[in-house]
N, C-alpha and C. Protein backbone atom coordinates (compact mmCIF):
# COMPACT_ATOMS: atom_id res chain seq x y z
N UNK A 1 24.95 18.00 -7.11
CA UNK A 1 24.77 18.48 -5.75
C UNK A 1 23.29 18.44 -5.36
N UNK A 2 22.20 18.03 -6.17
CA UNK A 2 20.97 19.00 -5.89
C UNK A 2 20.64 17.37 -5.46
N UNK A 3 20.80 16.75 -6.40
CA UNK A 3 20.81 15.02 -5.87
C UNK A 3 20.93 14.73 -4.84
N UNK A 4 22.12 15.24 -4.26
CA UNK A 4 22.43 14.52 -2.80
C UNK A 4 21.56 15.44 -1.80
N UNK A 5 21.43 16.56 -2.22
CA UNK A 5 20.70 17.41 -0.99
C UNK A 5 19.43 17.18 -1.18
N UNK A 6 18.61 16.62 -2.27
CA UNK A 6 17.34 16.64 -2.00
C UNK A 6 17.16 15.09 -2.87
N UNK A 7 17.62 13.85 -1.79
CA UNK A 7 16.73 12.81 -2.37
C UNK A 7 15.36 12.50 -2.27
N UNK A 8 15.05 11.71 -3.11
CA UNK A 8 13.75 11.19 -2.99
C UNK A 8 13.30 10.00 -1.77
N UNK A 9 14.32 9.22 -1.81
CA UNK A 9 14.02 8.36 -0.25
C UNK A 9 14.24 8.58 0.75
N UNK A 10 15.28 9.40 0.98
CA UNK A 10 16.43 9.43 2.39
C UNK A 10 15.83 10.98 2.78
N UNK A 11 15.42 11.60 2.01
CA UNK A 11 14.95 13.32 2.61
C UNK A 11 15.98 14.07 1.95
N UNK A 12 15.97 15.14 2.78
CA UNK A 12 17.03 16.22 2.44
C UNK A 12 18.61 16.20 3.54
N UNK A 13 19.58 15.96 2.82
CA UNK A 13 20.98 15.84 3.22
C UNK A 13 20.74 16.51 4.35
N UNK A 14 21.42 16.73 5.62
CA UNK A 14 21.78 17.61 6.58
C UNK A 14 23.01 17.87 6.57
N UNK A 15 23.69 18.84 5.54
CA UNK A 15 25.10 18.87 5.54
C UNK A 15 24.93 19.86 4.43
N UNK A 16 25.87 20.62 4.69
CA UNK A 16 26.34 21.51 3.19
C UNK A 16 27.32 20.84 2.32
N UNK A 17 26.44 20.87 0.88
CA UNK A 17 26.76 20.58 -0.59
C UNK A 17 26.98 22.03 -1.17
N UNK A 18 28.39 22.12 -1.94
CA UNK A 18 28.42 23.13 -2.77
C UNK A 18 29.39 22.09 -4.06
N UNK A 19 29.43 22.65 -5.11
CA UNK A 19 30.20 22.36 -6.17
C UNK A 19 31.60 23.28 -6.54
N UNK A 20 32.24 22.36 -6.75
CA UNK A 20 33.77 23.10 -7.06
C UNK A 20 34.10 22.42 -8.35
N UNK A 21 33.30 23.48 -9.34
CA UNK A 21 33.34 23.67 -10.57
C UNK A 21 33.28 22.21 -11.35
N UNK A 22 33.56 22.24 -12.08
CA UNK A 22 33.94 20.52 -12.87
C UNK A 22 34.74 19.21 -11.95
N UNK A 23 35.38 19.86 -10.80
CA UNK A 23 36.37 18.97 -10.06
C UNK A 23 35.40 18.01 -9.23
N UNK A 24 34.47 18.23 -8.96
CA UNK A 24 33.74 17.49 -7.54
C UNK A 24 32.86 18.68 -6.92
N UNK A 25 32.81 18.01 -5.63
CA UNK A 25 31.62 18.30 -4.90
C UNK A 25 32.42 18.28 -3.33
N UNK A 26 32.13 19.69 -3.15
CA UNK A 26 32.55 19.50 -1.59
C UNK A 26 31.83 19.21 -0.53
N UNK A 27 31.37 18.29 0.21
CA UNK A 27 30.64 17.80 1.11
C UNK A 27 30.52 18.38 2.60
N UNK A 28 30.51 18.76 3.69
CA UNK A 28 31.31 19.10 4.86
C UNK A 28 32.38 19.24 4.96
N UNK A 29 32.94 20.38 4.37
CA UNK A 29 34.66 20.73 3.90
C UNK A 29 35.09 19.89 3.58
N UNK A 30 34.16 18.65 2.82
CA UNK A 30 35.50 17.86 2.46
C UNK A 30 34.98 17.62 0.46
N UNK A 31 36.76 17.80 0.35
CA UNK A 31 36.23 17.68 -1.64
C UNK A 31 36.33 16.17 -2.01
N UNK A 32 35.50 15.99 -2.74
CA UNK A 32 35.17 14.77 -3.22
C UNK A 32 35.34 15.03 -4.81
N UNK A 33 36.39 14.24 -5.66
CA UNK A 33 36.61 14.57 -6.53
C UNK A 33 35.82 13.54 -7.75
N UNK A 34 35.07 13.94 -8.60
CA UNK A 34 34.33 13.26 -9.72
C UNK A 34 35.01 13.49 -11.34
N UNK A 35 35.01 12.08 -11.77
CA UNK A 35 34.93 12.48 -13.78
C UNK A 35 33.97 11.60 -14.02
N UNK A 36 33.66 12.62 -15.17
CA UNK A 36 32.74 12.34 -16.17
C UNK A 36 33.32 11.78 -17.85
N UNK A 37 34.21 10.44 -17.50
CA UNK A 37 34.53 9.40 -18.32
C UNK A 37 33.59 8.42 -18.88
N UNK A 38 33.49 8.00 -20.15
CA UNK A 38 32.74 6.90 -20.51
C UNK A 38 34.06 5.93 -20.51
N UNK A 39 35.26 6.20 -20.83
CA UNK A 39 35.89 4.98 -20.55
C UNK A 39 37.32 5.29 -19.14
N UNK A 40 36.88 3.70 -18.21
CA UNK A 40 37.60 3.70 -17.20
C UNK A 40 39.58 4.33 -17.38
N UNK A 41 39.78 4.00 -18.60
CA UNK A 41 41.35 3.88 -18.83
C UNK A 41 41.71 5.63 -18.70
N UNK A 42 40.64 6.19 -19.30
CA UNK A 42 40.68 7.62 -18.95
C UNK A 42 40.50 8.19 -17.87
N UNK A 43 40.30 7.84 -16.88
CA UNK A 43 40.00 8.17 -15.16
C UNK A 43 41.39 8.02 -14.37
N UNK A 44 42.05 9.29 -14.11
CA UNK A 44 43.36 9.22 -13.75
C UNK A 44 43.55 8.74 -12.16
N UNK A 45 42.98 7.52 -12.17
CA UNK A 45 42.87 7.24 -10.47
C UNK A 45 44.51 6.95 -10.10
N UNK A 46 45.13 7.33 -10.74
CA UNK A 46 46.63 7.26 -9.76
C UNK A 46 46.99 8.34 -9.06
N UNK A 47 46.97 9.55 -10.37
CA UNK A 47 46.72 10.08 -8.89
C UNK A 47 46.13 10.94 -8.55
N UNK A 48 44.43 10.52 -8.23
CA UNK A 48 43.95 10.47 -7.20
C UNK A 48 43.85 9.85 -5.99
N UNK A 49 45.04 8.71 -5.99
CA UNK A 49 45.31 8.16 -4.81
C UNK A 49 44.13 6.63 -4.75
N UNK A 50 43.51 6.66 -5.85
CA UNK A 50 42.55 5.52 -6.02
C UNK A 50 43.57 4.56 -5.69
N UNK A 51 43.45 3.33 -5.19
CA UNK A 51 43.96 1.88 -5.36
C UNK A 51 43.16 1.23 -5.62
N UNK A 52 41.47 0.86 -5.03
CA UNK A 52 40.89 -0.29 -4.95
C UNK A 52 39.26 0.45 -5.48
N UNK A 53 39.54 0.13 -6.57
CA UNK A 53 38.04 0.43 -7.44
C UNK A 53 36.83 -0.81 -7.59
N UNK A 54 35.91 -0.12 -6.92
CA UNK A 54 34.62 -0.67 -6.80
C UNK A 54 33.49 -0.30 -8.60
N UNK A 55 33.57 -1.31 -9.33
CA UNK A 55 33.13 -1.03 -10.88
C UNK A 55 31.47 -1.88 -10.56
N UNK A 56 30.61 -0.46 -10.52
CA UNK A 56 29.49 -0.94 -10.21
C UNK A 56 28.50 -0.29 -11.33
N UNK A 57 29.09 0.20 -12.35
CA UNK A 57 28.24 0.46 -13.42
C UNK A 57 27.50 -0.65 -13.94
N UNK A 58 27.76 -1.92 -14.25
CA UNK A 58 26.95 -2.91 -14.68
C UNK A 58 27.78 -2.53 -16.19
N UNK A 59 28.77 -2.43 -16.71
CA UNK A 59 28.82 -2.06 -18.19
C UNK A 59 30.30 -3.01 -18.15
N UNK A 60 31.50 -2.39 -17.30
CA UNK A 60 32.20 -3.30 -17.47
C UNK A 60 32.48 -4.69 -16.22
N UNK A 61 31.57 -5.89 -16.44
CA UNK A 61 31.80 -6.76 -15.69
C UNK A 61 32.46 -7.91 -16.48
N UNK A 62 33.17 -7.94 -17.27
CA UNK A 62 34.36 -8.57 -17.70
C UNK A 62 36.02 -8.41 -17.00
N UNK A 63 36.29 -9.09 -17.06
CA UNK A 63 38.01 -8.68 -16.93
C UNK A 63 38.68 -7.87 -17.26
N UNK A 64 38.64 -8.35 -18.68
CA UNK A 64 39.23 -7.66 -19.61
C UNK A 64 38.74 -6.08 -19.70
N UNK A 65 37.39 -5.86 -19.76
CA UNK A 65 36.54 -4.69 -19.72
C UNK A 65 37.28 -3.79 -18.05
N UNK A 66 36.68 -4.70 -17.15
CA UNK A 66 37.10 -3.92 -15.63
C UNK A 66 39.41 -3.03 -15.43
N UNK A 67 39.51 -4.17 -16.48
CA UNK A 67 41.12 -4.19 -16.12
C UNK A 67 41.40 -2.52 -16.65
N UNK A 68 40.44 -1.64 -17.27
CA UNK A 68 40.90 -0.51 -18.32
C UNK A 68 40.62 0.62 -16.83
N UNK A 69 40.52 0.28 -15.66
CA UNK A 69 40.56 0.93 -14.47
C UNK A 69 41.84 0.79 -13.85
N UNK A 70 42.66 -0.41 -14.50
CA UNK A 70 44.23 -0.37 -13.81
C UNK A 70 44.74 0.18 -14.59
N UNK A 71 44.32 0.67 -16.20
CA UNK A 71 45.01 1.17 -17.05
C UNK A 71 45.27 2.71 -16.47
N UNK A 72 44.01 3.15 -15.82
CA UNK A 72 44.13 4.54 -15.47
C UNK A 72 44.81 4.85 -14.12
N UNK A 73 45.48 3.55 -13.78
CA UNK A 73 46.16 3.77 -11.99
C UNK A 73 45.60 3.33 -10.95
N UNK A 74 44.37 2.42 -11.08
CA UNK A 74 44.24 1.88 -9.60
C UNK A 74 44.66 0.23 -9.55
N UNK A 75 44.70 -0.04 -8.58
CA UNK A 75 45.48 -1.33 -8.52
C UNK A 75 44.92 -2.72 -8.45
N UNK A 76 43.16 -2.56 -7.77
CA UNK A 76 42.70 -4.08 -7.36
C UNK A 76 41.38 -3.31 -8.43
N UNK A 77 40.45 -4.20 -8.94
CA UNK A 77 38.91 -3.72 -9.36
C UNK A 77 38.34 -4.74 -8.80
N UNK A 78 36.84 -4.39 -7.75
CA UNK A 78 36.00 -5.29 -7.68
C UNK A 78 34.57 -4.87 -8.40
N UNK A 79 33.93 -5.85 -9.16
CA UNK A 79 33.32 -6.06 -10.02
C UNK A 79 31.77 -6.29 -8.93
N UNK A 80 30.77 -5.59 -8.95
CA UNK A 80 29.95 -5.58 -7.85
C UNK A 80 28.97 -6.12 -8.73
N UNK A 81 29.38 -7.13 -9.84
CA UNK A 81 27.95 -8.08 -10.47
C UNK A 81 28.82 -9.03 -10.48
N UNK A 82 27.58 -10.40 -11.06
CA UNK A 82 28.43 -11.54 -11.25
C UNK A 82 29.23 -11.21 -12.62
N UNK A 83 30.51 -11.89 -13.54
CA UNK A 83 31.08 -11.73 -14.01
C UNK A 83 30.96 -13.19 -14.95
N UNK A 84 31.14 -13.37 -16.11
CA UNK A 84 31.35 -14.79 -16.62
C UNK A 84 32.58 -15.53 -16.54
N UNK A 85 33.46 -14.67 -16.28
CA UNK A 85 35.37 -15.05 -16.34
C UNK A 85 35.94 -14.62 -14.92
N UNK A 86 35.12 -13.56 -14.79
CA UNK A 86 36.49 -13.23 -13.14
C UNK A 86 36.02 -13.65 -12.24
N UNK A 87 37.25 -13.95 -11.55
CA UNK A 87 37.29 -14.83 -10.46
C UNK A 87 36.08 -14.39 -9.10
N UNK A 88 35.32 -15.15 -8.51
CA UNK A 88 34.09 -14.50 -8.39
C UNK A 88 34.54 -14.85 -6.44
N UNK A 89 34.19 -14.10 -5.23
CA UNK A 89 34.32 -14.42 -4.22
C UNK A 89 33.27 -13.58 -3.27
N UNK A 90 32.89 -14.59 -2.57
CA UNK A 90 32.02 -13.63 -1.48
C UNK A 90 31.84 -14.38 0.12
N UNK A 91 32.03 -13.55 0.57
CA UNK A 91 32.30 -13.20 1.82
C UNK A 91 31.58 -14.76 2.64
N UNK A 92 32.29 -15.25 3.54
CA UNK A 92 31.70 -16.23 4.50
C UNK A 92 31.68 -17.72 3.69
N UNK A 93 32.11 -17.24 2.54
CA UNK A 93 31.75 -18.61 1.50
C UNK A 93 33.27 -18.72 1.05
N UNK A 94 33.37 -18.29 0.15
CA UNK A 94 34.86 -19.02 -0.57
C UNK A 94 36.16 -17.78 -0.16
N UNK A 95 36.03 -16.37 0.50
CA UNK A 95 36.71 -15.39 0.44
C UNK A 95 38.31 -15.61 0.87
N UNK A 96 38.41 -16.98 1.59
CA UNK A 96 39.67 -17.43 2.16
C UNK A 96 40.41 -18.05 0.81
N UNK A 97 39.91 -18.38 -0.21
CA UNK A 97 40.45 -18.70 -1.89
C UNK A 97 41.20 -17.65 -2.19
N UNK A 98 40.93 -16.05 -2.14
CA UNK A 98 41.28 -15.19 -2.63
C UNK A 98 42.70 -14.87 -2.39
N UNK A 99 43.22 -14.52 -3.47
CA UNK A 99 45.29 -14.34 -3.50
C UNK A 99 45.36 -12.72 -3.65
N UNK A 100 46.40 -12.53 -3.20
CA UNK A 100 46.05 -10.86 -3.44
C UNK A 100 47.20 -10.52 -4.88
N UNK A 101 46.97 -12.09 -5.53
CA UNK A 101 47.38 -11.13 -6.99
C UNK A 101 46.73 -11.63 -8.56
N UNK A 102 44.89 -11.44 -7.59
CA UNK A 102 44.14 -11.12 -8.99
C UNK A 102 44.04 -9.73 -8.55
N UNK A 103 44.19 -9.16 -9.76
CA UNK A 103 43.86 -7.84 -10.08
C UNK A 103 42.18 -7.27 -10.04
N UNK A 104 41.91 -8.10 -10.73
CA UNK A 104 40.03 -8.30 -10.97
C UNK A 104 39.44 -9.06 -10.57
N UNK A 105 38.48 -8.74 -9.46
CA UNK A 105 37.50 -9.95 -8.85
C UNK A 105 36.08 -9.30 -9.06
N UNK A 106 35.07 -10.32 -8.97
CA UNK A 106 34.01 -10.28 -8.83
C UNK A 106 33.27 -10.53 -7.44
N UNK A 107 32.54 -9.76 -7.09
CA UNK A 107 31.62 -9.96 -5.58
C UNK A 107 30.57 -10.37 -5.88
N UNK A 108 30.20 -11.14 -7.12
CA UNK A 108 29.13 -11.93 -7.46
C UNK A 108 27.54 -11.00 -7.34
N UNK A 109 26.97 -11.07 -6.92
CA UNK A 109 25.81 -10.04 -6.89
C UNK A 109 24.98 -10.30 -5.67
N UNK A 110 23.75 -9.38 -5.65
CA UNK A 110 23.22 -9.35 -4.07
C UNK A 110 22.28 -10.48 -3.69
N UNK A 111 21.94 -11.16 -4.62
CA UNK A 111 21.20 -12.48 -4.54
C UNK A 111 21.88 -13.24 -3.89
N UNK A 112 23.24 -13.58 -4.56
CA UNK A 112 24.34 -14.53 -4.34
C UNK A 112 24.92 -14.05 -2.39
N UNK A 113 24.87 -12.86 -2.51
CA UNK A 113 25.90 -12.19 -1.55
C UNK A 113 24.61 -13.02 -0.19
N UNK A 114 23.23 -12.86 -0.36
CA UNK A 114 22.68 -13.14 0.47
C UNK A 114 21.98 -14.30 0.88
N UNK A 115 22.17 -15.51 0.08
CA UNK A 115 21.53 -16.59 -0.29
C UNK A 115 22.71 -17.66 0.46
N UNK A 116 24.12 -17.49 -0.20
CA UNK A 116 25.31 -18.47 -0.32
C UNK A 116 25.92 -18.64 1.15
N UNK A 117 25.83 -17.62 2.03
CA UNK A 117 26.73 -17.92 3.28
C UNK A 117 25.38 -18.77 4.18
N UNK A 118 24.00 -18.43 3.79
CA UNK A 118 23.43 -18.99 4.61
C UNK A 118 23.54 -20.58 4.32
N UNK A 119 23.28 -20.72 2.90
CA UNK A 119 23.56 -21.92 2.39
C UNK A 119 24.71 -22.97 2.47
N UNK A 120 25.46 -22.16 2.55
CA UNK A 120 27.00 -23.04 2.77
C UNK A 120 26.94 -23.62 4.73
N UNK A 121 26.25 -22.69 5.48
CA UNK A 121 26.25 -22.86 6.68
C UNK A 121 25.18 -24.38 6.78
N UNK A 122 24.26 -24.01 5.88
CA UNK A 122 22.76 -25.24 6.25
C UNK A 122 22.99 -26.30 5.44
N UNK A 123 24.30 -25.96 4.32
CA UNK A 123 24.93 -27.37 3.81
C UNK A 123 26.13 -28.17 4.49
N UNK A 124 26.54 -27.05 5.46
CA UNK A 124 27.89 -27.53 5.88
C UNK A 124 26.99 -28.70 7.10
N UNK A 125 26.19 -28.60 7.72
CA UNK A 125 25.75 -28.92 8.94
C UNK A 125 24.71 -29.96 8.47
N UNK A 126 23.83 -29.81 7.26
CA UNK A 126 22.70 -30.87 7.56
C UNK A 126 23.15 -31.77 5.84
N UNK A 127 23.66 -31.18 4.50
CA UNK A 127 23.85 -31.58 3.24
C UNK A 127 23.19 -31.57 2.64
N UNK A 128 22.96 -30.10 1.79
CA UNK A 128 22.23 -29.96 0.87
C UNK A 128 21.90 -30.60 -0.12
N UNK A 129 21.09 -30.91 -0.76
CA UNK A 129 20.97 -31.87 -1.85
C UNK A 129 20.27 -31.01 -2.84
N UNK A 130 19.49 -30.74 -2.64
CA UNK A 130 18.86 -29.06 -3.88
C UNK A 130 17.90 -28.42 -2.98
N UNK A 131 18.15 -27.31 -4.13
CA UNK A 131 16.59 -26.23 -2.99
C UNK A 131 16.35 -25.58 -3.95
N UNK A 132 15.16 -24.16 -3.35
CA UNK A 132 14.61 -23.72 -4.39
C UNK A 132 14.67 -22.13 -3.55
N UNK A 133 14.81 -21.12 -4.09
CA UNK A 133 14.67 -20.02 -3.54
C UNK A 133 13.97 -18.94 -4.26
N UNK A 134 13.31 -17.64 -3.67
CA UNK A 134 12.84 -16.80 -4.63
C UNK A 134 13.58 -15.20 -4.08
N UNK A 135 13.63 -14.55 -5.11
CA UNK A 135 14.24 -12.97 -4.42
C UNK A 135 12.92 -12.05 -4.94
N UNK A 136 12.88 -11.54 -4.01
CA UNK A 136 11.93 -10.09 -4.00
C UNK A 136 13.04 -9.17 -4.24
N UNK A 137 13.13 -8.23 -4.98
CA UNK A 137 14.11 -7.49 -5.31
C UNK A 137 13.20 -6.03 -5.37
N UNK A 138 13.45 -4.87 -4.86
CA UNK A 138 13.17 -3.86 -5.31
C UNK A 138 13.27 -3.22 -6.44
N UNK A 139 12.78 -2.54 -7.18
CA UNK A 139 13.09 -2.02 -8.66
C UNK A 139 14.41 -1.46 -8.72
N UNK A 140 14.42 -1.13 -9.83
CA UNK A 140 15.64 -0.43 -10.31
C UNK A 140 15.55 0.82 -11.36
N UNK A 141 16.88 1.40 -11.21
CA UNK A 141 16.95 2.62 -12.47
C UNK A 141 16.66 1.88 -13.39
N UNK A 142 16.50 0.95 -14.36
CA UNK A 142 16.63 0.58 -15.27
C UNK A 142 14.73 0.43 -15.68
N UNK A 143 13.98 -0.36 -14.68
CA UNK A 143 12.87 -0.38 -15.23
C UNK A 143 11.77 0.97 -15.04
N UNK A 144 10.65 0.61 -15.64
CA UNK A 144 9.57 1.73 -16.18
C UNK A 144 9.32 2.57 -14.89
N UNK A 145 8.79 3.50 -15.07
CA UNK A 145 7.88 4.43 -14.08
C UNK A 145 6.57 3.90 -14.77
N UNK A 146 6.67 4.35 -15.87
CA UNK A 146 4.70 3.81 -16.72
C UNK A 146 5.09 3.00 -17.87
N UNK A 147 4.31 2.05 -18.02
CA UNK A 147 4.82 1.35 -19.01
C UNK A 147 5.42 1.84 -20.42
N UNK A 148 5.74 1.06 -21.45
CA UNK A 148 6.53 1.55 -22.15
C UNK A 148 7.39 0.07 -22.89
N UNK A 149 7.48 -0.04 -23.97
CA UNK A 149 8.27 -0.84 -24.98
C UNK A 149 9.35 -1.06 -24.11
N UNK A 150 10.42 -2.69 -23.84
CA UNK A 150 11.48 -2.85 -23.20
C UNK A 150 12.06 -4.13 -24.25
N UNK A 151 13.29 -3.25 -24.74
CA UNK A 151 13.94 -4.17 -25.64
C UNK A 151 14.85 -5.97 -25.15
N UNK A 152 14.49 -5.72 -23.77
CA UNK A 152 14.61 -6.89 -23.12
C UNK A 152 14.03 -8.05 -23.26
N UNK A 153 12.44 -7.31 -22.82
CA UNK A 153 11.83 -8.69 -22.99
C UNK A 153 10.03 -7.84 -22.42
N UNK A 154 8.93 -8.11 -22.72
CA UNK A 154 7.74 -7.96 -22.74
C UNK A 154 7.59 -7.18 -21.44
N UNK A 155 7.76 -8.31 -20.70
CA UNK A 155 7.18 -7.89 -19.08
C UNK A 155 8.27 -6.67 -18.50
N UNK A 156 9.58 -6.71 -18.70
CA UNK A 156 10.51 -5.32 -18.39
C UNK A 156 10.08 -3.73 -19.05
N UNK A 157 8.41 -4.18 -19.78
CA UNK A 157 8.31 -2.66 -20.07
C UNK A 157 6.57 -2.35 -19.19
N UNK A 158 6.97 -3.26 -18.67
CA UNK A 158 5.57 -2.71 -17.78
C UNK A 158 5.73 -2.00 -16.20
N UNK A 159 4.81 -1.18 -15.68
CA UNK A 159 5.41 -0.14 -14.45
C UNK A 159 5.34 -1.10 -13.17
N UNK A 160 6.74 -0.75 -12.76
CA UNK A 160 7.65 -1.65 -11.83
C UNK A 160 6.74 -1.10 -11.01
N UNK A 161 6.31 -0.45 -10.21
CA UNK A 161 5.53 0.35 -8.69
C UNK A 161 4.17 -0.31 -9.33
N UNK A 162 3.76 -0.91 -10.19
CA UNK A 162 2.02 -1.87 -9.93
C UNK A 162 2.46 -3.93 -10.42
N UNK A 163 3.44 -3.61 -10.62
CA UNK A 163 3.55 -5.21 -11.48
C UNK A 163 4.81 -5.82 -10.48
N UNK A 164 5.03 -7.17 -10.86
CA UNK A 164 4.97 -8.40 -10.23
C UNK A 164 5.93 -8.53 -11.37
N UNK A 165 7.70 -8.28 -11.52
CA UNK A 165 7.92 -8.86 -12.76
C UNK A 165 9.05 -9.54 -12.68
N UNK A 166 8.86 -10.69 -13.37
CA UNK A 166 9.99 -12.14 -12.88
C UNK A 166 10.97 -11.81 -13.77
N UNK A 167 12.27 -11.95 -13.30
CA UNK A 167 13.09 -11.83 -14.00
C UNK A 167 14.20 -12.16 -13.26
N UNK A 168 15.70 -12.46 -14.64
CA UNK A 168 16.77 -13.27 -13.64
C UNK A 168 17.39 -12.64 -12.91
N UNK A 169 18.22 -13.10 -12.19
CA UNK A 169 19.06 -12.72 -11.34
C UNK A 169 20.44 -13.25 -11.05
N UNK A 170 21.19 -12.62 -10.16
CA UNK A 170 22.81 -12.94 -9.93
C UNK A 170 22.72 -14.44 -9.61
């Protein structure tokens, strides 16, 4: 609760946050129900009325991995990274491919999400032949506040708010 009422970018919520015990978080009379699962198959989204789970942890972007969210009752998973196996679709580009009986899709990632419709438009019209693009990406939870050892790779342990650090993407 203290999260949502006092972020660091957005300010302070204008709304009453209270907690209802282990169940969730009630927002403006309304309950919002949370678990604290490490694995999806244990998250009783049936019934909670879940159908269409958005798996944006970055942990399970496999199929096989995402599918342990239908185990627990919801019905579609979209996979909000790229994926190596599931079927991958995004919007303005291939989304008319999509059947409504994969279970598990991928929305490919925000590089892709923002790069591909323009591209498909400036290939459909003039014919792309290659290009080259760069993403400025804002940091993330994942890298430093101050530097610090990164079992990744050299430059992922240096502080994201002074450095310049190349790395891949979707």
């Amino acid at each position: 609760a203290y999260m949502l009422k006092y972020d660091s970018t957005h300010g302070i919520f204008d709304g009453k946050i209270e907690v209802d015990g282990n169940q969730g978080l009630i927002v403006n009379g309304k309950k919002i129900r949370f678990y604290m699962e490490k694995d999806p198959a244990a998250i009783p989204w049936g019934e909670a009325g879940a159908e269409y789970i958005v798996e944006s942890t970055g942990v399970f972007t496999t199929t096989e991995k995402a599918q342990a969210h239908i185990k627990g009752g919801a019905k579609k998973v979209v996979i909000s990274a790229p994926s190596a196996e599931a079927p991958m679709f995004v919007m303005g580009v291939n989304n008319t491919e999509y059947k409504s009986d994969i279970p598990v899709i991928s929305n490919a990632s925000c590089t892709t999400n923002c790069l591909a419709p323009l591209a498909k438009v400036i290939h459909n019209e003039f014919t792309m032949i290659e290009g080259l693009m760069t993403t400025i990406h804002s940091y993330t939870a994942t890298q430093k506040t101050v530097d610090g050892p990164s079992g990744k790779d050299w430059r992922g342990g240096r502080t994201a708010a002074q450095n310049i650090i190349p790395s891949s993407t979707g």
